[in-house]
Protein backbone atom coordinates (compact mmCIF):
# COMPACT_ATOMS: atom_id res chain seq x y z
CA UNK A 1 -13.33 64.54 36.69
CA UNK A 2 -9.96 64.74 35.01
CA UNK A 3 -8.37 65.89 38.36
CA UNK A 4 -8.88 62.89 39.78
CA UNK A 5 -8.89 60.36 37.23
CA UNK A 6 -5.43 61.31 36.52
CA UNK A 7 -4.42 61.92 40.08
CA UNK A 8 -2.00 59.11 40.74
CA UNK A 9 -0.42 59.85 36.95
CA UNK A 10 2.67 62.27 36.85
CA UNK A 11 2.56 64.94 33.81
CA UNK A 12 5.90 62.75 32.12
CA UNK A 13 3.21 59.53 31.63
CA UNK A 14 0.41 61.76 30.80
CA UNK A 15 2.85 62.76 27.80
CA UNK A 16 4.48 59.01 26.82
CA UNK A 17 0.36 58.38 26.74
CA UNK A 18 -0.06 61.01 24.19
CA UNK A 19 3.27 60.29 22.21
CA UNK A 20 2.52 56.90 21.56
CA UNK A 21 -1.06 57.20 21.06
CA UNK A 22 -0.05 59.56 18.13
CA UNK A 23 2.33 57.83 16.89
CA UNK A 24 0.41 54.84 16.93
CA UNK A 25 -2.63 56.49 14.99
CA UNK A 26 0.08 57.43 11.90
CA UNK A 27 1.07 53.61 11.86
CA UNK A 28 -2.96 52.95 12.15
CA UNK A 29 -3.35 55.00 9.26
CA UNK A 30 -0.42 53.44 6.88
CA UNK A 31 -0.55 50.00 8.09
CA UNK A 32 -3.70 49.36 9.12
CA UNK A 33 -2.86 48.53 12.83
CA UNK A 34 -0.70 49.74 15.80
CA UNK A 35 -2.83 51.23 18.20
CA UNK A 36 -4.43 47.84 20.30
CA UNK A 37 -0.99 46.52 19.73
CA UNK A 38 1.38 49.97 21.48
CA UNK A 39 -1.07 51.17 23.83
CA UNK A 40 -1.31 48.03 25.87
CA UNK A 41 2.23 48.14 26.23
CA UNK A 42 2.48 51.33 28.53
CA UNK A 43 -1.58 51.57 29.75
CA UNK A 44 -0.96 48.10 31.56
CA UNK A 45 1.42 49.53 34.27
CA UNK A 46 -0.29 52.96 34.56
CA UNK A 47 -4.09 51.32 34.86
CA UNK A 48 -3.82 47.92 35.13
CA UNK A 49 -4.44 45.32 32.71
CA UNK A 50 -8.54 44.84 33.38
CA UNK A 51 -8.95 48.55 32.01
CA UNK A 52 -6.81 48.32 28.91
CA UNK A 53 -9.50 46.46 26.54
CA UNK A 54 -12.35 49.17 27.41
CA UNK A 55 -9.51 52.16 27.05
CA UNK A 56 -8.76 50.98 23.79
CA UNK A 57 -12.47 50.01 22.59
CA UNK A 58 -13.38 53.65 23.86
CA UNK A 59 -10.48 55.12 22.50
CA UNK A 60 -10.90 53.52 19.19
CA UNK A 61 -14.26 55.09 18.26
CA UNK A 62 -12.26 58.50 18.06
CA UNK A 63 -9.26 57.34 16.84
CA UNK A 64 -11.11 55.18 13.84
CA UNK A 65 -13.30 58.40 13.22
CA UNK A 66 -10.50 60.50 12.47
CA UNK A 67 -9.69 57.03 9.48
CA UNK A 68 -13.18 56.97 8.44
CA UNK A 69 -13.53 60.70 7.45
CA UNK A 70 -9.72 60.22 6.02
CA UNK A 71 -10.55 57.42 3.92
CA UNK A 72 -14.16 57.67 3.74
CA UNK A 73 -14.93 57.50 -0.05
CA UNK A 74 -12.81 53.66 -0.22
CA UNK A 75 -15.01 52.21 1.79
CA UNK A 76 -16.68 49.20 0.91
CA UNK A 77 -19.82 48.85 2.85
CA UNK A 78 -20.93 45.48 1.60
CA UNK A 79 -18.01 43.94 3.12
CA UNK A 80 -18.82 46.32 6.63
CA UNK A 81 -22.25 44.81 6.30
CA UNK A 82 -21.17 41.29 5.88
CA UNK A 83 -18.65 41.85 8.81
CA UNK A 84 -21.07 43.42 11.16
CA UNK A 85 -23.25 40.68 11.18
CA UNK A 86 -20.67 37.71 11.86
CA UNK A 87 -18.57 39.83 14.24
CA UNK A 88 -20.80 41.14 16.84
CA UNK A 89 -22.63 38.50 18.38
CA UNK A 90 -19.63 36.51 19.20
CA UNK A 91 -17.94 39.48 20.34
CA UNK A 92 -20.41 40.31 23.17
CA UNK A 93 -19.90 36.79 24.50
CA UNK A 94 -16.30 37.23 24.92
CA UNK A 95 -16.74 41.16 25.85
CA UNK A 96 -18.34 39.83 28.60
CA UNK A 97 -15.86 36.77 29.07
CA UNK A 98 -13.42 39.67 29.81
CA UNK A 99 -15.07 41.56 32.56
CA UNK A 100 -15.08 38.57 34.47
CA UNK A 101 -11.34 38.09 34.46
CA UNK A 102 -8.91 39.45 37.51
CA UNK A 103 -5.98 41.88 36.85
CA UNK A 104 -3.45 38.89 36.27
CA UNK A 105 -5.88 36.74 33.90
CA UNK A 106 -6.09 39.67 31.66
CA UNK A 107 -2.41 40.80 31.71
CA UNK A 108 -2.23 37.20 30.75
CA UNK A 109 -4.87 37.47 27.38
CA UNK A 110 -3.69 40.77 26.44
CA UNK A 111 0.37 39.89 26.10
CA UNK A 112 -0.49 36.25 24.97
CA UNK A 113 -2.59 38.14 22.30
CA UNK A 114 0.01 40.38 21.36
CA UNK A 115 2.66 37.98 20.81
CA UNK A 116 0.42 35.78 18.90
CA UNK A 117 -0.53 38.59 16.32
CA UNK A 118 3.32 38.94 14.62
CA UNK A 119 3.18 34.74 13.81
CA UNK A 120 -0.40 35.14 12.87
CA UNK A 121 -0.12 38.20 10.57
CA UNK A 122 2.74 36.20 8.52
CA UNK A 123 1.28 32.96 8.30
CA UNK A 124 -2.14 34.49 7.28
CA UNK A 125 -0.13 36.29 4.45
CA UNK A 126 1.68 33.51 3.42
CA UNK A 127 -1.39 31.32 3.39
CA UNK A 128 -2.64 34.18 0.56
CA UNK A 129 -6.39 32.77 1.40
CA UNK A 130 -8.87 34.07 -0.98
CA UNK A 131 -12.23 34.32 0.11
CA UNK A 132 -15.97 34.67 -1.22
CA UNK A 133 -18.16 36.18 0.92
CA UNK A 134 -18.91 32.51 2.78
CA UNK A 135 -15.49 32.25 3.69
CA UNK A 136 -15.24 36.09 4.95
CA UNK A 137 -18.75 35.63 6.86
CA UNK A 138 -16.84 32.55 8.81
CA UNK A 139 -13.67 34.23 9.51
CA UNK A 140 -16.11 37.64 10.58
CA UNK A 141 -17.17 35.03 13.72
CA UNK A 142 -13.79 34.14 14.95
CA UNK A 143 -12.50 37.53 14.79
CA UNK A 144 -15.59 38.98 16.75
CA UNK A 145 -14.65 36.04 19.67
CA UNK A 146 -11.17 37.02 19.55
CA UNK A 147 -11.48 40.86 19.53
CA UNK A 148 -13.96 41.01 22.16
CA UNK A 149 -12.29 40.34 25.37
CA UNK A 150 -8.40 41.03 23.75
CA UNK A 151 -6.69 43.79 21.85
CA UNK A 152 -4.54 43.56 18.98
CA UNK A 153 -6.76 40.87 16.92
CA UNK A 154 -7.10 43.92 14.12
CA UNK A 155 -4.67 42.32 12.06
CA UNK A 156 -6.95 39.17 11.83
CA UNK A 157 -9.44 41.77 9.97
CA UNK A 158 -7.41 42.92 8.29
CA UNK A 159 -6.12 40.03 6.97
CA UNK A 160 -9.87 38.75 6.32
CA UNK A 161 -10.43 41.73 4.25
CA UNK A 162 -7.14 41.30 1.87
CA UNK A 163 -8.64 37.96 1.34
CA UNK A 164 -11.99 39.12 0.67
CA UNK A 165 -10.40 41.19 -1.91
CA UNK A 166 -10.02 44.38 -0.95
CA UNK A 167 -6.43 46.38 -1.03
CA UNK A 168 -4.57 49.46 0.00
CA UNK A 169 -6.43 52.06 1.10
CA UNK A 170 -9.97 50.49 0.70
CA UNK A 171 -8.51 48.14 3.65
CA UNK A 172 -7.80 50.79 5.71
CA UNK A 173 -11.13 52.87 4.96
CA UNK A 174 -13.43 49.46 5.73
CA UNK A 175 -11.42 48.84 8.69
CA UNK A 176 -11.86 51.67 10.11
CA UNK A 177 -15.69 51.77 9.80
CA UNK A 178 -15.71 48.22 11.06
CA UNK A 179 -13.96 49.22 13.93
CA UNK A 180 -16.08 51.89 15.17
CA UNK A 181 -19.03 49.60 15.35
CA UNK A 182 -17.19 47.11 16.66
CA UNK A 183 -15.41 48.97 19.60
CA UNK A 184 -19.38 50.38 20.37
CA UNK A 185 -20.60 46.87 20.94
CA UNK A 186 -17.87 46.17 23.02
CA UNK A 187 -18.72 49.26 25.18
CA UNK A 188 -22.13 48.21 25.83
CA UNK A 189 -21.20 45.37 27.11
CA UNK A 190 -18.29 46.83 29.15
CA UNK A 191 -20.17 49.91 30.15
CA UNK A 192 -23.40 47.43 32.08
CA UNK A 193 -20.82 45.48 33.56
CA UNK A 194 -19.59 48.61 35.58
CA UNK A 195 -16.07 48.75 33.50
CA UNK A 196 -15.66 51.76 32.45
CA UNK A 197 -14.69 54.06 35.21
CA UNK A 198 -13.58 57.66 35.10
CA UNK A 199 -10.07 56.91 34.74
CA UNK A 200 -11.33 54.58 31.52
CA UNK A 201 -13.03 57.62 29.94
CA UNK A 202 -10.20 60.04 30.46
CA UNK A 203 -7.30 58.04 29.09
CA UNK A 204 -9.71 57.01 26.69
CA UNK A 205 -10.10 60.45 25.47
CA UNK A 206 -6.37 61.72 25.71
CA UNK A 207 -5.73 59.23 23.74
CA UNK A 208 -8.06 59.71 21.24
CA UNK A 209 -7.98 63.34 21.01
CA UNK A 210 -4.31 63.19 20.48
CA UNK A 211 -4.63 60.37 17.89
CA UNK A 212 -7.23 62.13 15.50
CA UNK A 213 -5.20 63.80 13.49
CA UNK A 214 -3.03 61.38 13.37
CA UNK A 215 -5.26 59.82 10.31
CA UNK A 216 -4.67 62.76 8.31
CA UNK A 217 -0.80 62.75 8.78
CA UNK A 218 -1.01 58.98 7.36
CA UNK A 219 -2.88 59.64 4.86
CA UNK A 220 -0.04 62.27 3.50
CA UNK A 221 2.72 59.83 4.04
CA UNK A 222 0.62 56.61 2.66
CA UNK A 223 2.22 56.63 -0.85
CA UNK A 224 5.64 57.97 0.68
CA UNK A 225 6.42 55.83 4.03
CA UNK A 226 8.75 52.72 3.63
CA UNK A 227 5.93 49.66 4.72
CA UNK A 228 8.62 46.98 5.89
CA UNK A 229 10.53 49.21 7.95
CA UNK A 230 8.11 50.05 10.44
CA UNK A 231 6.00 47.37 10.08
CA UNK A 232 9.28 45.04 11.54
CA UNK A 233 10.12 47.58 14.02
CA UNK A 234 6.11 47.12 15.46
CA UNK A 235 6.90 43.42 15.59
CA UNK A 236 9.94 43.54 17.53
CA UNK A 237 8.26 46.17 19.79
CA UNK A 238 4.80 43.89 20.12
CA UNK A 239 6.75 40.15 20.52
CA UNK A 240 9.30 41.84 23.76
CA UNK A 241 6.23 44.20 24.89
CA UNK A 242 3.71 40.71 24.59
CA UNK A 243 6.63 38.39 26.68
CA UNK A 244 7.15 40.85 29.23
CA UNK A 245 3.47 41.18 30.43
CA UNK A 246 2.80 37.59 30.18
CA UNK A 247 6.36 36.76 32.27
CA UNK A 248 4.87 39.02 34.61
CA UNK A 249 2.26 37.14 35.27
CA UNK A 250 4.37 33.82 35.54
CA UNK A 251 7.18 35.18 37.88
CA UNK A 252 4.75 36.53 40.47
């Protein structure tokens, strides 16, 4: 199955896949985010835009597994209850939303998304928005319709859960559990809609074979690793990566 699902992929992409994907599990793991926002980046042009959201969703039950078990006693699983139950059912719709969109139309979602998540992430900190458990039921709904048919809406979770009150590594730990179930209702929706091909399942678990231990790297360099630094250097990456994708699109 491999064989083929990687036929028209050279050994040198194979490789960038796996570098980034590891990479991008460390920054996970310290900031909370970085794999829907890198991966998209190179996947696009190796598999096409319409396979990046079920990569990632597929990937991201590995990839969050490795967090979970990292992180797993600062959970807080009234908060991943809470979540759950707001998230979901508006994610299906737009799950679903996505599988009906051609190659272009989600090239098109996934850089707009991409580019909006930098502004979004500031103003949401700036706003410092504290909320009860109303207030993060509420927010739970527009997340699930924005991470459903997109990637990169984790920092809107993450941000909810600040909010909510959590901090540090409790917001990494929750997020991570909430992401696994998450990325499985996704699948379901993606996997009876005939998305997920065997070229979806192999990236999916390159990258998320690579990325596991990734988790337990971050969780070493947590208290160590300057925040700011490579939080700014995945904005600049995400803004240029986000334009180029969507002026893709536009220019064609």
């Amino acid at each position: 199955m491999f064989a083929t699902a990687f036929a028209d992929v050279s050994i040198y992409q194979l490789l960038l896949v796996a570098g980034v994907a590891l990479f991008a599990s460390v920054l996970g793991g310290v900031a909370g985010y970085g794999t829907g926002a890198l991966m998209p980046l190179i996947l696009v042009p190796m598999v096409g835009a319409e396979q990046v959201v079920p990569i990632i969703a597929l990937a991201g039950l590995l990839t969050n597994f490795g967090r979970t078990l990292a992180f797993l006693r600062f959970v807080d699983w009234q908060k991943v209850w809470l979540v759950m139950a707001a998230a979901i059912p508006p994610c299906l719709v737009t799950a679903y939303g996505y599988t009906m969109l051609t190659g272009q139309g989600a090239q098109l979602v996934i850089g707009g998304m991409l580019m909006l998540t930098v502004p979004l992430r500031y103003f949401l900190r700036r706003r410092a928005i504290v909320l009860h458990n109303r207030g993060l039921v509420l927010g739970a709904m527009g997340y699930g319709a924005a991470v459903g048919g997109t990637v990169g809406a984790g920092v809107i979770l993450l941000s909810l859960l600040m909010a909510a009150g959590l901090a540090g590594q409790a917001v990494i730990a929750t997020d991570a559990v909430l992401s696994i179930f998450i990325s499985a209702s996704r699948l379901v929706v993606f996997g009876a809609a005939g998305a997920i091909t065997a070229k979806t399942f192999a990236f999916a678990l390159l990258i998320g074979v690579v990325a596991f231990p990734g988790a337990f790297l971050a969780r070493a360099l947590v208290a160590r690793m300057p925040l700011h630094v490579h939080t700014a250097i995945l904005d600049a990456v995400v803004l240029i990566g986000g334009a180029v994708m969507v002026l893709g699109v536009l220019i064609r």
